[in-house]
N, C-alpha and C. Protein backbone atom coordinates (compact mmCIF):
# COMPACT_ATOMS: atom_id res chain seq x y z
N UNK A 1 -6.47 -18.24 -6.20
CA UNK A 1 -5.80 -17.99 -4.95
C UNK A 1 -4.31 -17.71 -5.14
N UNK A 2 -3.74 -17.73 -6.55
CA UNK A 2 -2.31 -17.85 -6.42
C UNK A 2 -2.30 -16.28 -6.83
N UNK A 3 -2.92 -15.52 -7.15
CA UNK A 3 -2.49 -14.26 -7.26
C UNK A 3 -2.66 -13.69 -5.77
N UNK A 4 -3.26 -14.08 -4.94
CA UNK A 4 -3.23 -13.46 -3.67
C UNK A 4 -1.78 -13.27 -3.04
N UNK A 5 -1.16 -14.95 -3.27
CA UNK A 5 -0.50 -15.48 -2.72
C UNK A 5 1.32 -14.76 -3.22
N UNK A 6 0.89 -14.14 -4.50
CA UNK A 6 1.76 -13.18 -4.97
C UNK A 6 1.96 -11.78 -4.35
N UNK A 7 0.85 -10.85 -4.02
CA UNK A 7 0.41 -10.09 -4.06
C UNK A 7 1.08 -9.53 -2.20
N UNK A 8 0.85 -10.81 -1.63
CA UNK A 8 1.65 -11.16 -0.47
C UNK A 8 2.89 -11.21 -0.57
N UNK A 9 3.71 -11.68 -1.37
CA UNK A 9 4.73 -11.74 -1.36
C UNK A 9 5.30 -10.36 -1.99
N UNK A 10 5.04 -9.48 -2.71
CA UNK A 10 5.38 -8.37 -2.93
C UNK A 10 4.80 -7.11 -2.24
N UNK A 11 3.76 -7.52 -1.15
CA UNK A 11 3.77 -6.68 0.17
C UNK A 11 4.97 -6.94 0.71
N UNK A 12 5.48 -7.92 1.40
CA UNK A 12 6.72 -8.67 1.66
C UNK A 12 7.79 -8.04 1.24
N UNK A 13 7.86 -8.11 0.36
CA UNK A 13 9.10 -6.95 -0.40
C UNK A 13 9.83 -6.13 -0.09
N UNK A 14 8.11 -5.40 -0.47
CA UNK A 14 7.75 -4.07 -0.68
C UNK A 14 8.29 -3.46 0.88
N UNK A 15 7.56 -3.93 2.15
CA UNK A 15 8.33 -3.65 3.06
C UNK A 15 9.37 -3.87 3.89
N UNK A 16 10.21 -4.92 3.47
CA UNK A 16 11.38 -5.13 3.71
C UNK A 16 12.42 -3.91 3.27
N UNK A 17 12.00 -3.72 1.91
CA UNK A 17 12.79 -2.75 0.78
C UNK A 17 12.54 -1.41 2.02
N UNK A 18 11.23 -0.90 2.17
CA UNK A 18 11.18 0.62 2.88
C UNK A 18 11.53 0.37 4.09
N UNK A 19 11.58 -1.08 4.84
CA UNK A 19 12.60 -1.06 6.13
C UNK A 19 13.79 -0.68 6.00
N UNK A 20 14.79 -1.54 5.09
CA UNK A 20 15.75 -0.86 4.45
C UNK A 20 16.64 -0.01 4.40
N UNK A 21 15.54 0.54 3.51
CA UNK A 21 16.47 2.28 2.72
C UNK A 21 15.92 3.23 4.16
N UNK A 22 15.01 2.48 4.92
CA UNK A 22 15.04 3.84 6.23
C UNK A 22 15.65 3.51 7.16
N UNK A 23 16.64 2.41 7.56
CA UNK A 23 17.30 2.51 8.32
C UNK A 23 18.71 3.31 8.50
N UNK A 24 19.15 4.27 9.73
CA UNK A 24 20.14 5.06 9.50
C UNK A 24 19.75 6.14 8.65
N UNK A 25 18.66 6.55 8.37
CA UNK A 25 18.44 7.95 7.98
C UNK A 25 17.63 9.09 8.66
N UNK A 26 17.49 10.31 8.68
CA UNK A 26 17.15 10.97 9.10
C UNK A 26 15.34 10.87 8.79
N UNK A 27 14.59 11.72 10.30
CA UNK A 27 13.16 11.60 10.21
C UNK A 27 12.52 11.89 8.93
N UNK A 28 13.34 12.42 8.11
CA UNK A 28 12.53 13.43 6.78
C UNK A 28 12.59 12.06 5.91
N UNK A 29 13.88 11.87 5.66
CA UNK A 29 14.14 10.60 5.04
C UNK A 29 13.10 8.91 5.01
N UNK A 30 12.81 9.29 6.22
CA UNK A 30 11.93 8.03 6.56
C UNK A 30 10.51 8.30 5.90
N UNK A 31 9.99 9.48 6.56
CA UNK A 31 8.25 10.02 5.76
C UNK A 31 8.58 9.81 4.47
N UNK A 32 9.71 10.26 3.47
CA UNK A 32 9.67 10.13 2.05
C UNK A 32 9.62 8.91 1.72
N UNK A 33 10.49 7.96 1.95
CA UNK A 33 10.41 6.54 1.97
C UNK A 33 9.47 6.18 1.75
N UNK A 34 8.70 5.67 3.13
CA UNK A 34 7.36 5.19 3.32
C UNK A 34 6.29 6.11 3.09
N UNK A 35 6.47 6.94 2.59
CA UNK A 35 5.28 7.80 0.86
C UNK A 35 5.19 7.31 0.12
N UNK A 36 6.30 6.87 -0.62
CA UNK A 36 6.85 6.41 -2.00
C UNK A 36 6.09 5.19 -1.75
N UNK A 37 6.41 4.17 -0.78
CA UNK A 37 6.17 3.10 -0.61
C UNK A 37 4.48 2.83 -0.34
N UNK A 38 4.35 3.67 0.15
CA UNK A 38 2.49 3.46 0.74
C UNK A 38 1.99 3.75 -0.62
N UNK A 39 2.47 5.21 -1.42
CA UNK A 39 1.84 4.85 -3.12
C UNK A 39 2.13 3.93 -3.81
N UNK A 40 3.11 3.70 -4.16
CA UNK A 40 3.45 2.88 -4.90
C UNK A 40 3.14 1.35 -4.83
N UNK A 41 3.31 1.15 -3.47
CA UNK A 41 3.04 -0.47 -3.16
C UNK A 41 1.97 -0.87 -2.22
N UNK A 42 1.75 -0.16 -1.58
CA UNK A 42 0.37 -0.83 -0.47
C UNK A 42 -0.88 -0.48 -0.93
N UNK A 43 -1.09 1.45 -1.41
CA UNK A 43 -2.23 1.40 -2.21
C UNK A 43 -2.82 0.21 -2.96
N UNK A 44 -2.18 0.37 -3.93
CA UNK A 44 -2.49 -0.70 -5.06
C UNK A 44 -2.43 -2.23 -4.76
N UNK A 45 -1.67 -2.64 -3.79
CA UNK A 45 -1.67 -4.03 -4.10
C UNK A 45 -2.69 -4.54 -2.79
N UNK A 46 -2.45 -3.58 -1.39
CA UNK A 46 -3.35 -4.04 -0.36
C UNK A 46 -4.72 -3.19 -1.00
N UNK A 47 -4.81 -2.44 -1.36
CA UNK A 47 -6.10 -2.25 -1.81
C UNK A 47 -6.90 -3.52 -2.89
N UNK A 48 -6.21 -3.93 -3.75
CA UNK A 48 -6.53 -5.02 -4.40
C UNK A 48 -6.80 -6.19 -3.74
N UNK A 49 -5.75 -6.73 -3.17
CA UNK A 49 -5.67 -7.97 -2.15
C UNK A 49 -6.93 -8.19 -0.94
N UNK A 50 -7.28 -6.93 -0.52
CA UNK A 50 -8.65 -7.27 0.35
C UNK A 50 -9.82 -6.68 -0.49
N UNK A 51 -9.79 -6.24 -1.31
CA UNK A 51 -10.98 -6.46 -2.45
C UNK A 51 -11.26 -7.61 -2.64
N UNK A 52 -10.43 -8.10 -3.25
CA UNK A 52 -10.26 -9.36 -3.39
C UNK A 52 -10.91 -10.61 -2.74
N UNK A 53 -10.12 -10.85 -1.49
CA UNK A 53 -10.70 -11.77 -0.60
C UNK A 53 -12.03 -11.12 -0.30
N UNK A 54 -12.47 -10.07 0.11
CA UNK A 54 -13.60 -9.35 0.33
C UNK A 54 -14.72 -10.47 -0.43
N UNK A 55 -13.87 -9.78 -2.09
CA UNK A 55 -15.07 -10.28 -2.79
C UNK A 55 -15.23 -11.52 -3.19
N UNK A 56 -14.24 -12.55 -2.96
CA UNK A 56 -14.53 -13.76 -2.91
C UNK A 56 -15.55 -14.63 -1.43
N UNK A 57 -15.50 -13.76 -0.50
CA UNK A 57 -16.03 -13.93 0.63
C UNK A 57 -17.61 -13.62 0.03
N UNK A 58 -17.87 -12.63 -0.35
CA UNK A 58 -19.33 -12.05 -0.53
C UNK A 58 -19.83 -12.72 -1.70
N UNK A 59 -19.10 -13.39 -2.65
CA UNK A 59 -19.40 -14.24 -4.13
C UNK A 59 -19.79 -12.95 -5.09
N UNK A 60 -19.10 -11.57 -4.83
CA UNK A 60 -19.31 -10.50 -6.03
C UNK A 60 -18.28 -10.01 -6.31
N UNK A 61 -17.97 -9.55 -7.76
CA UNK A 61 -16.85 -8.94 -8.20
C UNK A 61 -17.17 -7.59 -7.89
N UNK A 62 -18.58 -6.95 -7.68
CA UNK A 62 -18.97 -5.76 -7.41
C UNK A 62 -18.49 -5.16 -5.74
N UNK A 63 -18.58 -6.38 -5.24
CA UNK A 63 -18.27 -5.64 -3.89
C UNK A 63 -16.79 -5.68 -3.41
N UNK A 64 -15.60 -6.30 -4.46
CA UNK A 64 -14.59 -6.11 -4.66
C UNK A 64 -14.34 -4.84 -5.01
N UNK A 65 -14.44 -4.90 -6.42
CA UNK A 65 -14.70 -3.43 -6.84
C UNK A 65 -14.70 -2.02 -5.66
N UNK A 66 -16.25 -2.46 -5.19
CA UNK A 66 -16.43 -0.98 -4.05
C UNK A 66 -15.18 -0.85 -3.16
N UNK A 67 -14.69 -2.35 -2.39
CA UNK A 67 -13.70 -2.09 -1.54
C UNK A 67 -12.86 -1.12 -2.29
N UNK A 68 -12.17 -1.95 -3.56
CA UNK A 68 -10.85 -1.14 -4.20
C UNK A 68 -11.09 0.11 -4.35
N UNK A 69 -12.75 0.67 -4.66
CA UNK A 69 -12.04 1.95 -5.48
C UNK A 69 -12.47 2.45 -3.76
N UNK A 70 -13.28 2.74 -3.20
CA UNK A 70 -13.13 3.30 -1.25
C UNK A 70 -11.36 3.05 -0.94
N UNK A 71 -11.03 1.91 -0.82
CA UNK A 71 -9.40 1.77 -0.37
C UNK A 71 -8.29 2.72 -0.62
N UNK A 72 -8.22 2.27 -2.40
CA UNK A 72 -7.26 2.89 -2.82
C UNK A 72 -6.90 4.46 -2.82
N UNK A 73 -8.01 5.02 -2.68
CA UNK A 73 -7.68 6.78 -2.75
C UNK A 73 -7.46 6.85 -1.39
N UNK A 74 -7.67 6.08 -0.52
CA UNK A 74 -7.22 6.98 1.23
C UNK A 74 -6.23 6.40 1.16
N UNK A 75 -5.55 5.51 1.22
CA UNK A 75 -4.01 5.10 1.21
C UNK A 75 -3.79 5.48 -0.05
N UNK A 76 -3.67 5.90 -0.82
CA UNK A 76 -2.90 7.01 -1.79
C UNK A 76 -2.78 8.36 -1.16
N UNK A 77 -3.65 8.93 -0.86
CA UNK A 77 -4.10 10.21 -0.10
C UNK A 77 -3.20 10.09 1.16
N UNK A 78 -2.81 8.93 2.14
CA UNK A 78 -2.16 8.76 3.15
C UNK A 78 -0.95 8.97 2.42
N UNK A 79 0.06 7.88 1.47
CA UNK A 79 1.03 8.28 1.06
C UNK A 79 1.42 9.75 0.27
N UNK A 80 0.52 10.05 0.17
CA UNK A 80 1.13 11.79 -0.61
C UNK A 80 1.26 12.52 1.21
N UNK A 81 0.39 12.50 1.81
CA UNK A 81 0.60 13.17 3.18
C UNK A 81 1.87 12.78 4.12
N UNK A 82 2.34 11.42 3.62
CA UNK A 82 3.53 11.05 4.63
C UNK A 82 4.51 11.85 3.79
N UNK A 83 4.67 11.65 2.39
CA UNK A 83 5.84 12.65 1.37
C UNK A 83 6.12 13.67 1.66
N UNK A 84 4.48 14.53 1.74
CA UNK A 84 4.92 15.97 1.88
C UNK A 84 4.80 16.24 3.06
N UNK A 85 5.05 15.48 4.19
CA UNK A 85 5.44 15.59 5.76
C UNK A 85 7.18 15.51 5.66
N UNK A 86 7.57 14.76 5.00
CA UNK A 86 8.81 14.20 4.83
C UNK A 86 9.72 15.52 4.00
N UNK A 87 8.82 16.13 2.73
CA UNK A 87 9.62 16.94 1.80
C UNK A 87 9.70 18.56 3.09
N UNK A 88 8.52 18.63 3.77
CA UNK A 88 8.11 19.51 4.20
C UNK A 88 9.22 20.09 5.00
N UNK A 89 9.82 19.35 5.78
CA UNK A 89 10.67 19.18 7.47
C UNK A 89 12.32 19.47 6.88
């Protein structure tokens, strides 16, 4: 449970940091931001994190697994679409 409990705390961060650097900037500025941020940090770690509990809920590492790899490509796929909304404008 203590890696969850990490994993949380650098969601935490993670969006404090892209609150941040987008305050006082322009709309373009903001989509790039929170691109960067949705790849870099929510993919991967909220994709992990409810795998996770998922699969401690169900008693399988397999149905962890399915969550992560279903999760992670649409919120990756979301953050490249907020970027190039952002690079686009």
């Amino acid at each position: 449970m203590t890696y969850e409990i990490y994993a949380v705390i650098i969601l935490v961060i993670g969006i404090i940091i892209a609150i941040w650097r987008s305050i006082n900037k322009s709309k373009e500025s903001k989509y790039r931001v929170w691109g960067i941020t949705t790849i870099l940090i929510f993919a991967p770690v909220f994709s992990w994190l409810v795998g996770s509990l998922y699969g401690m809920s169900e008693g399988s590492g397999f149905a962890m697994m399915g969550v992560l790899i279903v999760m992670f490509p649409i919120l990756f796929i979301v953050g490249v679409v907020l970027y190039w909304i952002g690079s686009k404008e």
